[in-house]
N, C-alpha and C. Protein backbone atom coordinates (compact mmCIF):
# COMPACT_ATOMS: atom_id res chain seq x y z
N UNK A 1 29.99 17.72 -9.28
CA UNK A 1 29.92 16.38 -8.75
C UNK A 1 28.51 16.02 -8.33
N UNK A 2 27.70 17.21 -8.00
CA UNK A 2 26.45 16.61 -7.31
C UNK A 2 25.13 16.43 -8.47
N UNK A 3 25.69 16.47 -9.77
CA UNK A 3 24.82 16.17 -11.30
C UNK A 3 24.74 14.54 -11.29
N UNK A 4 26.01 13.97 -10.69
CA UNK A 4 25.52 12.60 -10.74
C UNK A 4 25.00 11.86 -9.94
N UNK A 5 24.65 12.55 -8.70
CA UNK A 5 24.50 12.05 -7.74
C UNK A 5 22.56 11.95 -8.35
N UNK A 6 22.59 10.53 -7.36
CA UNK A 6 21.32 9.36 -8.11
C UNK A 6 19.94 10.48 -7.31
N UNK A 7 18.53 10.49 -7.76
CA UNK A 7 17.64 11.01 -7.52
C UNK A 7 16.91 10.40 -6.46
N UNK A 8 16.51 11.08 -5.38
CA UNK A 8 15.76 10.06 -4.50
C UNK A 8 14.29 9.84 -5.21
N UNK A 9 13.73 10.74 -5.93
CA UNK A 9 12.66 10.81 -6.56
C UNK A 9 12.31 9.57 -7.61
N UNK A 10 13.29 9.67 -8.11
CA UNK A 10 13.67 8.63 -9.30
C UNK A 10 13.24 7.39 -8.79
N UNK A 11 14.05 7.08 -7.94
CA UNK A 11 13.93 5.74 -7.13
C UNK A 11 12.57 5.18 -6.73
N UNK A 12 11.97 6.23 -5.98
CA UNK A 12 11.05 5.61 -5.58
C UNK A 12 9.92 5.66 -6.13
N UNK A 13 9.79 6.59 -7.61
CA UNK A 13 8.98 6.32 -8.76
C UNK A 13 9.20 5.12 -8.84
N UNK A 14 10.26 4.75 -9.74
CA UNK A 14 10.24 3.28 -9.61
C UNK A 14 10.01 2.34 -9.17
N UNK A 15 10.47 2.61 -7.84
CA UNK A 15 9.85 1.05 -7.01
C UNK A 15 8.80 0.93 -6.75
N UNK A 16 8.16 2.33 -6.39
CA UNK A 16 6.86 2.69 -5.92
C UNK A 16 5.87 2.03 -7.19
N UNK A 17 6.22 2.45 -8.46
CA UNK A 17 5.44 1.54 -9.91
C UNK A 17 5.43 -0.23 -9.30
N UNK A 18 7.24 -0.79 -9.58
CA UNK A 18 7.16 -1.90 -9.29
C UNK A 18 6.09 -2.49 -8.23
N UNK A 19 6.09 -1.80 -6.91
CA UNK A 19 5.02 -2.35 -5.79
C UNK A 19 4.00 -2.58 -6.32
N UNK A 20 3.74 -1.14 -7.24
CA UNK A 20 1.93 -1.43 -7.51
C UNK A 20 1.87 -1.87 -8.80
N UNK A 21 2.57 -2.87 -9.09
CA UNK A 21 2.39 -3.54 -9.88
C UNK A 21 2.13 -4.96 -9.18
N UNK A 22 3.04 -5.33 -8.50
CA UNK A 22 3.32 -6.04 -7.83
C UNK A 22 2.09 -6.52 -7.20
N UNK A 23 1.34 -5.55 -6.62
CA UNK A 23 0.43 -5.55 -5.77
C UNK A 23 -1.04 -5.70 -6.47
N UNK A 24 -1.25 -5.29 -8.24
CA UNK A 24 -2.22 -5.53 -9.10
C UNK A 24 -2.11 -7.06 -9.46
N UNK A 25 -0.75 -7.84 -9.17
CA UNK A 25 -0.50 -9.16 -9.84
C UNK A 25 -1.01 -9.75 -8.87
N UNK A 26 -1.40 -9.61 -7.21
CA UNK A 26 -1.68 -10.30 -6.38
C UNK A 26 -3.05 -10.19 -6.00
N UNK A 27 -3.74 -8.96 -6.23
CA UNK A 27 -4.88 -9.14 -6.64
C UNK A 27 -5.74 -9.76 -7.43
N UNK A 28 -4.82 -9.63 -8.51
CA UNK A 28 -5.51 -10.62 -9.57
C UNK A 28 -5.04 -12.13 -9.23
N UNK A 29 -4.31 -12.60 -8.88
CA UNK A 29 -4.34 -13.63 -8.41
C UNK A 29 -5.55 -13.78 -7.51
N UNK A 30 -5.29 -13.55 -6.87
CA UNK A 30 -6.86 -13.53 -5.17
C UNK A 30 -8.34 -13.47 -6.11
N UNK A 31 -7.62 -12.69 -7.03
CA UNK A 31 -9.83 -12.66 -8.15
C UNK A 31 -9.60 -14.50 -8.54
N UNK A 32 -8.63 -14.64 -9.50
CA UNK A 32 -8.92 -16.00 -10.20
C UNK A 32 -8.66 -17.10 -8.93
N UNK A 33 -8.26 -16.75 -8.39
CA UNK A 33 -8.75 -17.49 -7.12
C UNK A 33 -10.30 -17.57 -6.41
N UNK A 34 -10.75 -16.88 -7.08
CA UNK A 34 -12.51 -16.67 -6.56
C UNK A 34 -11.65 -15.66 -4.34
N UNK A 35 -10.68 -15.50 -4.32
CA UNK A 35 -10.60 -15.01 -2.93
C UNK A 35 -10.52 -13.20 -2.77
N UNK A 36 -11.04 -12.49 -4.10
CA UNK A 36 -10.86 -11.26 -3.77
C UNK A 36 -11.86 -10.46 -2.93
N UNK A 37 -12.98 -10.93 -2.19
CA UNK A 37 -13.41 -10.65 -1.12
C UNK A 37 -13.42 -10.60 0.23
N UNK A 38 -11.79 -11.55 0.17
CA UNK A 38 -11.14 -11.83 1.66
C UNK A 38 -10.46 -11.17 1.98
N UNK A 39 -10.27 -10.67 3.07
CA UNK A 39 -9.38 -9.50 4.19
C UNK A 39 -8.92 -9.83 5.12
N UNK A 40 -8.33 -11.44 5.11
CA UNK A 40 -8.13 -11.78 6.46
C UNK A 40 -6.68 -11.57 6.75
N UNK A 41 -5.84 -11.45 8.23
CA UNK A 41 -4.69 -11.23 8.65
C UNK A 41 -3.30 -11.59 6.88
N UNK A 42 -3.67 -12.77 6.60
CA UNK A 42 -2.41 -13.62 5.66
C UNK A 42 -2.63 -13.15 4.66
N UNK A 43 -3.63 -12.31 4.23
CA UNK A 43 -3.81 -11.48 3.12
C UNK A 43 -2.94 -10.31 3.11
N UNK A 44 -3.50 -9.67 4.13
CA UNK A 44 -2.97 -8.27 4.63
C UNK A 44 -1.27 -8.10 5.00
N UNK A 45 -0.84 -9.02 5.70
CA UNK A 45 0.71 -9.75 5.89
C UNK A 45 1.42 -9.50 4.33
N UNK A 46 0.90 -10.31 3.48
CA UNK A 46 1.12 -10.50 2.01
C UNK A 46 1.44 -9.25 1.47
N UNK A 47 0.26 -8.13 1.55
CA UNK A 47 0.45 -6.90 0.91
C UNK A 47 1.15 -6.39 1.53
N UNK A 48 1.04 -6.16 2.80
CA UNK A 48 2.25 -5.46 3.41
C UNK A 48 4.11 -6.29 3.35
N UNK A 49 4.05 -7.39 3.44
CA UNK A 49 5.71 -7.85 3.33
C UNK A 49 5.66 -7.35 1.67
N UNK A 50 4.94 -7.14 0.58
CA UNK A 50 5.03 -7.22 -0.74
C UNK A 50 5.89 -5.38 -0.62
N UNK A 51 5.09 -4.18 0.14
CA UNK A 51 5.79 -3.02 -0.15
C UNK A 51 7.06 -3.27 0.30
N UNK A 52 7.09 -3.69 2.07
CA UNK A 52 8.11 -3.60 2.71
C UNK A 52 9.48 -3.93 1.82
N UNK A 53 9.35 -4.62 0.85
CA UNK A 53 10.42 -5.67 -0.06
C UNK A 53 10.82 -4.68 -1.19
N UNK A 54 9.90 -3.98 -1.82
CA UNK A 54 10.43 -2.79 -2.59
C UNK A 54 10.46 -1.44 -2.19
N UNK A 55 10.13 -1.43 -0.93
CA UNK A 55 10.74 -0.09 -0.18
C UNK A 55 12.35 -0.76 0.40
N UNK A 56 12.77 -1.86 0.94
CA UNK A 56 14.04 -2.19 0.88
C UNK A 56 15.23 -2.29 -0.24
N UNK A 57 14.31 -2.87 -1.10
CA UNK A 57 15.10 -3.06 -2.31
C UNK A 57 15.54 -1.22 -3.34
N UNK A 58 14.48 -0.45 -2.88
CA UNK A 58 14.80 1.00 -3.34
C UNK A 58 15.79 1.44 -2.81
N UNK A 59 15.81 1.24 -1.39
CA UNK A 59 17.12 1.98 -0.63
C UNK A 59 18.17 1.23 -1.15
N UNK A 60 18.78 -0.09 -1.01
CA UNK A 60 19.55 -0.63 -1.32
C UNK A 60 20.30 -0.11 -2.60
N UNK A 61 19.39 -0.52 -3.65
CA UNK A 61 19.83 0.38 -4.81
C UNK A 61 19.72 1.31 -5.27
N UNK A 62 19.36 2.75 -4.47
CA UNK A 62 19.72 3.92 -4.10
C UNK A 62 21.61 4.10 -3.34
N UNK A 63 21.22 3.02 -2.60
CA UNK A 63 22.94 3.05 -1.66
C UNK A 63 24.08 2.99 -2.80
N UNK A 64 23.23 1.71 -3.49
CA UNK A 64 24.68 0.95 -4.68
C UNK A 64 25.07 2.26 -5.67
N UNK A 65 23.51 3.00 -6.15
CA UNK A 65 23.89 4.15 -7.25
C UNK A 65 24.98 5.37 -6.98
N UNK A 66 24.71 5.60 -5.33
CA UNK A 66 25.15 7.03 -4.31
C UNK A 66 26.67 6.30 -4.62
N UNK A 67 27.05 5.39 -4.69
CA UNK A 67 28.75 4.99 -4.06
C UNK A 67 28.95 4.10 -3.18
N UNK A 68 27.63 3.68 -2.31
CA UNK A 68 27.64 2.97 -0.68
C UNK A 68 27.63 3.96 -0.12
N UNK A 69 26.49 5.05 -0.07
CA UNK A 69 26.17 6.03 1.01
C UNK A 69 24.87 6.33 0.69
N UNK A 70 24.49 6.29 2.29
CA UNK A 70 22.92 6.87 1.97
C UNK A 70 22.89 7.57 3.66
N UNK A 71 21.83 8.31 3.62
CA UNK A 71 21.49 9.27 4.28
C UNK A 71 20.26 8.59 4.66
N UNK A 72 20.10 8.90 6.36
CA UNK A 72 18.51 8.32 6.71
C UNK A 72 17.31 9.55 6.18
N UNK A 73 17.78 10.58 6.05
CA UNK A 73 16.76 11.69 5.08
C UNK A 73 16.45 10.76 4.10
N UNK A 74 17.58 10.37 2.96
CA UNK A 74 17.03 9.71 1.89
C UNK A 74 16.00 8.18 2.51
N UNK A 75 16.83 7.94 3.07
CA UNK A 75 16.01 6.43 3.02
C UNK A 75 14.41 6.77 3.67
N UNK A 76 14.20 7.71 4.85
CA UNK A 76 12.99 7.94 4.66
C UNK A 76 11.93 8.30 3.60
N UNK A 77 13.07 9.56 2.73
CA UNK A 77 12.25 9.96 1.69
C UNK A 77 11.42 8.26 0.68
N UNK A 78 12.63 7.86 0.67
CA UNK A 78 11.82 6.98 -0.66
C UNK A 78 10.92 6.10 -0.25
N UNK A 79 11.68 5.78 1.23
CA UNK A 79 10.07 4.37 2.00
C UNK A 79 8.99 5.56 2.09
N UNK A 80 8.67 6.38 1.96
CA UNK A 80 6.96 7.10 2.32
C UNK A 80 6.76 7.45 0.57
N UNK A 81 7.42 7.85 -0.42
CA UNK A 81 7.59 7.73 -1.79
C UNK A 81 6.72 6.72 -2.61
N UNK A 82 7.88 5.50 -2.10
CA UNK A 82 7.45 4.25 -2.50
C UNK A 82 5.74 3.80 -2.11
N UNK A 83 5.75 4.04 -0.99
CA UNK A 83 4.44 3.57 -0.57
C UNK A 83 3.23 3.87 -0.90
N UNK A 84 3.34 5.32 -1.32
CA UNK A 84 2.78 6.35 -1.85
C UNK A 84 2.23 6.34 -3.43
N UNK A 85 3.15 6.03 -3.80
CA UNK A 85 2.95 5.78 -5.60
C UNK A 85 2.52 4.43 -5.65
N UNK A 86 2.90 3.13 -4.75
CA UNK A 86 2.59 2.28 -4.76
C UNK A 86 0.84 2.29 -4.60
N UNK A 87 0.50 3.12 -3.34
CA UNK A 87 -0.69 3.05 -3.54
C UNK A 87 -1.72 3.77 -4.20
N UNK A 88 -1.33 4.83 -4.70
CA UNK A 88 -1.86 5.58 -5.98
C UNK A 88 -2.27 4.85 -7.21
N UNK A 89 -1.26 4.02 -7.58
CA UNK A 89 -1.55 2.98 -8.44
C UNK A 89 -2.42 1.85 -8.06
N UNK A 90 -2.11 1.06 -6.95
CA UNK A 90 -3.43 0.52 -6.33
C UNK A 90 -5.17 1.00 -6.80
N UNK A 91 -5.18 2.24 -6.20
CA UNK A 91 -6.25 3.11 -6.44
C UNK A 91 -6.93 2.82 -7.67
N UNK A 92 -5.95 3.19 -8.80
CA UNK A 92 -6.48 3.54 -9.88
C UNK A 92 -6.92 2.03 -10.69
N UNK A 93 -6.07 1.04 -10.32
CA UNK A 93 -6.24 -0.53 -10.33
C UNK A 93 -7.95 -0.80 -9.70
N UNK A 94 -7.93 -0.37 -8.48
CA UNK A 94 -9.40 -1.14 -7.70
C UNK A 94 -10.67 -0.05 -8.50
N UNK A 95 -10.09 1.03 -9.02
CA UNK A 95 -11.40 1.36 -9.60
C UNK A 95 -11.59 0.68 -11.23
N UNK A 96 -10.70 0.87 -11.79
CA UNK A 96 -10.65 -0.03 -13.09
C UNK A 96 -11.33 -1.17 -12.39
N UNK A 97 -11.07 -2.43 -11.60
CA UNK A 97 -11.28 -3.17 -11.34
C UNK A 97 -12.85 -3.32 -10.82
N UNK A 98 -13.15 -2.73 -10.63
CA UNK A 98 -14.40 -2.35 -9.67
C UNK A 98 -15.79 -2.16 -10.32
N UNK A 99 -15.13 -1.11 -11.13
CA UNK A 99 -15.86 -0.61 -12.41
C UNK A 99 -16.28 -1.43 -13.99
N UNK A 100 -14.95 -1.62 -14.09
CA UNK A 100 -15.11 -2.94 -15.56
C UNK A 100 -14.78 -4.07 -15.68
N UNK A 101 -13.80 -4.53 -14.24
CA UNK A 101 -14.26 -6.08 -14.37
C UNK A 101 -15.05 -6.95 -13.43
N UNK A 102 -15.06 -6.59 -12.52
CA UNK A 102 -16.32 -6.71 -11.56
C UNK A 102 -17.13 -6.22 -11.14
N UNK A 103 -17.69 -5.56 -11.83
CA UNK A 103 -19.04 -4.29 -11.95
C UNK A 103 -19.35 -4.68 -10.26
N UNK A 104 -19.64 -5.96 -9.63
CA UNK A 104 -20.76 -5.74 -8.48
C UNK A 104 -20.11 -5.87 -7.16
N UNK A 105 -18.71 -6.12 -7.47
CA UNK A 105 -17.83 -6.00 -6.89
C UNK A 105 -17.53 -5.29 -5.55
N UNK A 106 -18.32 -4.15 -5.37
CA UNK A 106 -18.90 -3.19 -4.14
C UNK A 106 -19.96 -3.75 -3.32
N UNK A 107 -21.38 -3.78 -4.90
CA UNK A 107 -22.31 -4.16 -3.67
C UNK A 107 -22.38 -5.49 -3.07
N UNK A 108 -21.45 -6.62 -3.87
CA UNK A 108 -21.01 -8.10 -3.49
C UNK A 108 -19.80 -8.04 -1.48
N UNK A 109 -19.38 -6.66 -1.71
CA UNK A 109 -18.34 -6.45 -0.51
C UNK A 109 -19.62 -5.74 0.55
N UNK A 110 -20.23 -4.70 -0.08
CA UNK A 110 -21.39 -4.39 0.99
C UNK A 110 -21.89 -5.58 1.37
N UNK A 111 -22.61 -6.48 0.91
CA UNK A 111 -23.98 -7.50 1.52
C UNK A 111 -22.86 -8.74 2.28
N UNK A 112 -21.41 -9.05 1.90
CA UNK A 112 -20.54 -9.36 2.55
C UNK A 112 -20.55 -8.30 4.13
N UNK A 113 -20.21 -7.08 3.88
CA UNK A 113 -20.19 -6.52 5.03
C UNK A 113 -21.22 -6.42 6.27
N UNK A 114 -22.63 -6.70 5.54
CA UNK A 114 -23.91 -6.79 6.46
C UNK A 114 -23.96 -8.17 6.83
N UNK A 115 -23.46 -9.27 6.15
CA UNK A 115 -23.55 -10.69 7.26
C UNK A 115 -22.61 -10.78 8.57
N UNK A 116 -21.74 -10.27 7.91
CA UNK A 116 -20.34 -10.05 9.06
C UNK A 116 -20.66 -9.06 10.18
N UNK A 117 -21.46 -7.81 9.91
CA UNK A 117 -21.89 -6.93 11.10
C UNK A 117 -23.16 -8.08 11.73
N UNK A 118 -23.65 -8.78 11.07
CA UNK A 118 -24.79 -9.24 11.59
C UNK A 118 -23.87 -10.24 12.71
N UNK A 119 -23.04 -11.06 11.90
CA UNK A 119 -22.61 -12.31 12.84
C UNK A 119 -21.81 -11.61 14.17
N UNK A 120 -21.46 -10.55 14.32
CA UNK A 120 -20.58 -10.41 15.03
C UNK A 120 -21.52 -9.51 16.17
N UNK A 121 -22.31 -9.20 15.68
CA UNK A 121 -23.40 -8.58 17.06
C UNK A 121 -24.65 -8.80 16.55
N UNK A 122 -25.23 -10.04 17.21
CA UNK A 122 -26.83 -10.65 16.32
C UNK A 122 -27.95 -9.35 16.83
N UNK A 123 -27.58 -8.17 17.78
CA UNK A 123 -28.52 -7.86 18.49
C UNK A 123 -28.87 -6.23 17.53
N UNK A 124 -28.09 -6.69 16.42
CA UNK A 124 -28.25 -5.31 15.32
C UNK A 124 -29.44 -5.36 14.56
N UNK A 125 -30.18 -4.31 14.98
CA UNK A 125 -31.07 -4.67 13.72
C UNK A 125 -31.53 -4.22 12.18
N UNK A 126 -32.02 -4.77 11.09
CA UNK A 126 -31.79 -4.53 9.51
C UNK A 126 -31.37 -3.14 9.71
N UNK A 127 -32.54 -2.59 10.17
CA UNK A 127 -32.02 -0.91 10.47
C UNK A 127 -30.76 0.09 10.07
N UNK A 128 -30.40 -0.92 11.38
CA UNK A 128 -28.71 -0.10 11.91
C UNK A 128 -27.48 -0.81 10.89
N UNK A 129 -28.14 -2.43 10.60
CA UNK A 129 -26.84 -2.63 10.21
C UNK A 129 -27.05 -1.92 8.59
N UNK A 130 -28.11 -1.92 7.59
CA UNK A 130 -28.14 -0.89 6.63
C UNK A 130 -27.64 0.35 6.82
N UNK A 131 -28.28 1.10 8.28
CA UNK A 131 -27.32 2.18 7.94
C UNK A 131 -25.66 2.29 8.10
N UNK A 132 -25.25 1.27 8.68
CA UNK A 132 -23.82 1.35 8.88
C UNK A 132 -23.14 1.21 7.79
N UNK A 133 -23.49 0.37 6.64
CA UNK A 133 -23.30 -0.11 5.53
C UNK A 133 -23.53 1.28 4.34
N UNK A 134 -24.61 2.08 4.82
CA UNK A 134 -24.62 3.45 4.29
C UNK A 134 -23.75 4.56 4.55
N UNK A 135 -23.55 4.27 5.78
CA UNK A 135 -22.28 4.95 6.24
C UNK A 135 -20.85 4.76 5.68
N UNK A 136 -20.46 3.64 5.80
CA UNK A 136 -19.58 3.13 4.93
C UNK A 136 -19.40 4.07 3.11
N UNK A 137 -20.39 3.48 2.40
CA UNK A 137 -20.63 3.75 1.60
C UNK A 137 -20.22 5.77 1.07
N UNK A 138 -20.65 6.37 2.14
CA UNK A 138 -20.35 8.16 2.10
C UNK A 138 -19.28 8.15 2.76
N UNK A 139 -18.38 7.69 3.20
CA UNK A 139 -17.17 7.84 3.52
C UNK A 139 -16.06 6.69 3.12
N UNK A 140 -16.26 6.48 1.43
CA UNK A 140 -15.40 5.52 1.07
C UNK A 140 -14.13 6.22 0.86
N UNK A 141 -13.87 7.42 0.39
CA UNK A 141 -12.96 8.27 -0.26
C UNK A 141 -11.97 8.45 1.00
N UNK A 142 -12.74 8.59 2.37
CA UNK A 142 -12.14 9.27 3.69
C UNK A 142 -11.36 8.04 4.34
N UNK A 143 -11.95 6.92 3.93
CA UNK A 143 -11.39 5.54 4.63
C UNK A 143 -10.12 5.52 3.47
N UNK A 144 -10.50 5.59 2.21
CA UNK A 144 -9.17 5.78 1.51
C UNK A 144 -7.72 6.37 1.63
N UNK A 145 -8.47 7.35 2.48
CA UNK A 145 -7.09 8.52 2.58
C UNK A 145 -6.70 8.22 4.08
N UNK A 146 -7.39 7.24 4.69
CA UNK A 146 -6.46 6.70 5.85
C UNK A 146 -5.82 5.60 5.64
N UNK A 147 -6.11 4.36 4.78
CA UNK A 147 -5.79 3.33 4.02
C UNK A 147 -4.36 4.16 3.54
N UNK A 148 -4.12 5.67 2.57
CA UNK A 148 -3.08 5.60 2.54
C UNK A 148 -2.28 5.76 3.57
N UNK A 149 -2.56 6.64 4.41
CA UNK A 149 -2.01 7.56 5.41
C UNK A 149 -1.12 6.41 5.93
N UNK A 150 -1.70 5.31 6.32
CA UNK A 150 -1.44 4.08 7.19
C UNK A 150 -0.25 3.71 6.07
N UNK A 151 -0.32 2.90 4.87
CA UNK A 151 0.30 2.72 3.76
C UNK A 151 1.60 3.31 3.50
N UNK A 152 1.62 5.04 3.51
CA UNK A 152 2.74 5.60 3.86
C UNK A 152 3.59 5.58 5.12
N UNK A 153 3.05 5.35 6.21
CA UNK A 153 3.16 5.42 7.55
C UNK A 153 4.14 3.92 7.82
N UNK A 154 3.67 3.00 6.89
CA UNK A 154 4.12 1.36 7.15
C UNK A 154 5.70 1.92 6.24
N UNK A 155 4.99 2.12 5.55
CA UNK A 155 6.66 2.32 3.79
C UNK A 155 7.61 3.33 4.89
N UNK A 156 6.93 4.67 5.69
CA UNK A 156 7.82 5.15 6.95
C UNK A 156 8.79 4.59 7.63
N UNK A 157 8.11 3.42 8.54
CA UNK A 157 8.49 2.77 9.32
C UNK A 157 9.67 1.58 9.03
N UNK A 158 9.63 1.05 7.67
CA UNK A 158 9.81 0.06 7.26
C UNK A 158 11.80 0.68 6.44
N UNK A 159 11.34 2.34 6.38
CA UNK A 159 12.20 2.62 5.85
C UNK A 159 13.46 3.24 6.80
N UNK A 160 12.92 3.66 8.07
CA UNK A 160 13.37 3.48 8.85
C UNK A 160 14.49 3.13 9.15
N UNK A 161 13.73 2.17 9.27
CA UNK A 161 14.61 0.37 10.20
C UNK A 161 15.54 0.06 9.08
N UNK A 162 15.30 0.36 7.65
CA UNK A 162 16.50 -0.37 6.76
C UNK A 162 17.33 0.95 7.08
N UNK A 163 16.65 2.08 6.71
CA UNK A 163 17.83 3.36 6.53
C UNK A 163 18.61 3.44 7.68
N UNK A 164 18.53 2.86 8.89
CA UNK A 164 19.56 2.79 10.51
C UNK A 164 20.19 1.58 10.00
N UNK A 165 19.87 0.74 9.82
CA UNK A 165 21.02 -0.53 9.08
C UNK A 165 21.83 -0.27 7.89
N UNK A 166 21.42 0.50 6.87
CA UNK A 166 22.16 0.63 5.80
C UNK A 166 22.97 1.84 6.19
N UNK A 167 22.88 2.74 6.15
CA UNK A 167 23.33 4.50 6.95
C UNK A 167 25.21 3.88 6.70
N UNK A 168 25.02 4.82 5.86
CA UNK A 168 26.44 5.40 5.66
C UNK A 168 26.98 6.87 5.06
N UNK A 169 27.04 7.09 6.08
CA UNK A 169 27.13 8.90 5.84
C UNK A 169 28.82 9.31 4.83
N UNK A 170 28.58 10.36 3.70
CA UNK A 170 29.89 10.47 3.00
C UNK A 170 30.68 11.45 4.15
N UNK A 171 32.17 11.17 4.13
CA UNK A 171 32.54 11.67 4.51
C UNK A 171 32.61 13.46 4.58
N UNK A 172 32.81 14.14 5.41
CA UNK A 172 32.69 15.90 5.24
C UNK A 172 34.13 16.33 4.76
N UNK A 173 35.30 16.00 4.85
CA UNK A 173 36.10 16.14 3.86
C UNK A 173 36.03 16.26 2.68
């Protein structure tokens, strides 16, 4: 009996693809929008309600495949899954992206990043705010792997809260 029982793995390959797909279509939207240099709150909202929606929609139809039972083990597993592959794919999107279709795309976000350190403390000088911007720069990989950490941590949380609402344990009989 337990050959048919649905894969948590499975699932959140899947959805985890769908997200980051999901999440390459909204980028590219934001480029032909001329807005892919913006990071503001309604951006960030966006990407995040965008996983939260296919880390829900995984459990759900994880529940429908199981019979109408799911386990909060499972539902955690696939919200940190989902989030996970979701942003793996991300990754591999912003370097494609980075690399061959907006070659300057970095140093256009650096000299963005030095007006913004400038406006926000005028008392910086070229100096410091170059080196901060250098700093940046040697720890892009490390900000990455908290970008996911956080990423998984949200798809966590998110999975959570559905897996205590959905939770239907099979009977032990």
């Amino acid at each position: 009996m337990d050959e048919n029982q649905p894969k948590v793995g499975r699932f959140s390959l899947n959805y985890g693809a769908l997200a980051g797909v999901a999440g390459i279509v909204f980028s590219l939207m934001l480029y032909f929008a001329d807005m892919h240099h913006e990071r503001n709150a309604g951006i960030q909202s966006v990407q995040f309600a965008l996983l939260a929606v296919f880390v829900v929609l995984a459990i759900f139809q994880f529940k429908k495949a199981n019979g109408g039972y799911l386990s909060l083990i499972d539902a955690l597993k696939m919200g940190a899954g989902v989030a996970a592959i979701s942003f793996v794919i991300g990754i591999v999107y912003f370097l494609i992206f980075s690399n061959l279709i907006e070659p300057n795309f970095m140093e256009e976000a650096y000299e963005l990043g030095k007006q913004q350190m400038i406006e926000q403390n005028p008392n910086l000088t070229a100096e410091q705010v170059n080196q901060g911007i250098e700093m940046q720069k040697r720890f892009f990989w490390v900000i990455m792997a908290v970008f996911m950490i956080i990423s998984v941590v949200f798809g966590f949380i998110v999975s959570l809260i559905a897996g205590l609402i959905m939770k239907k344990d099979k009977p032990a009989y």
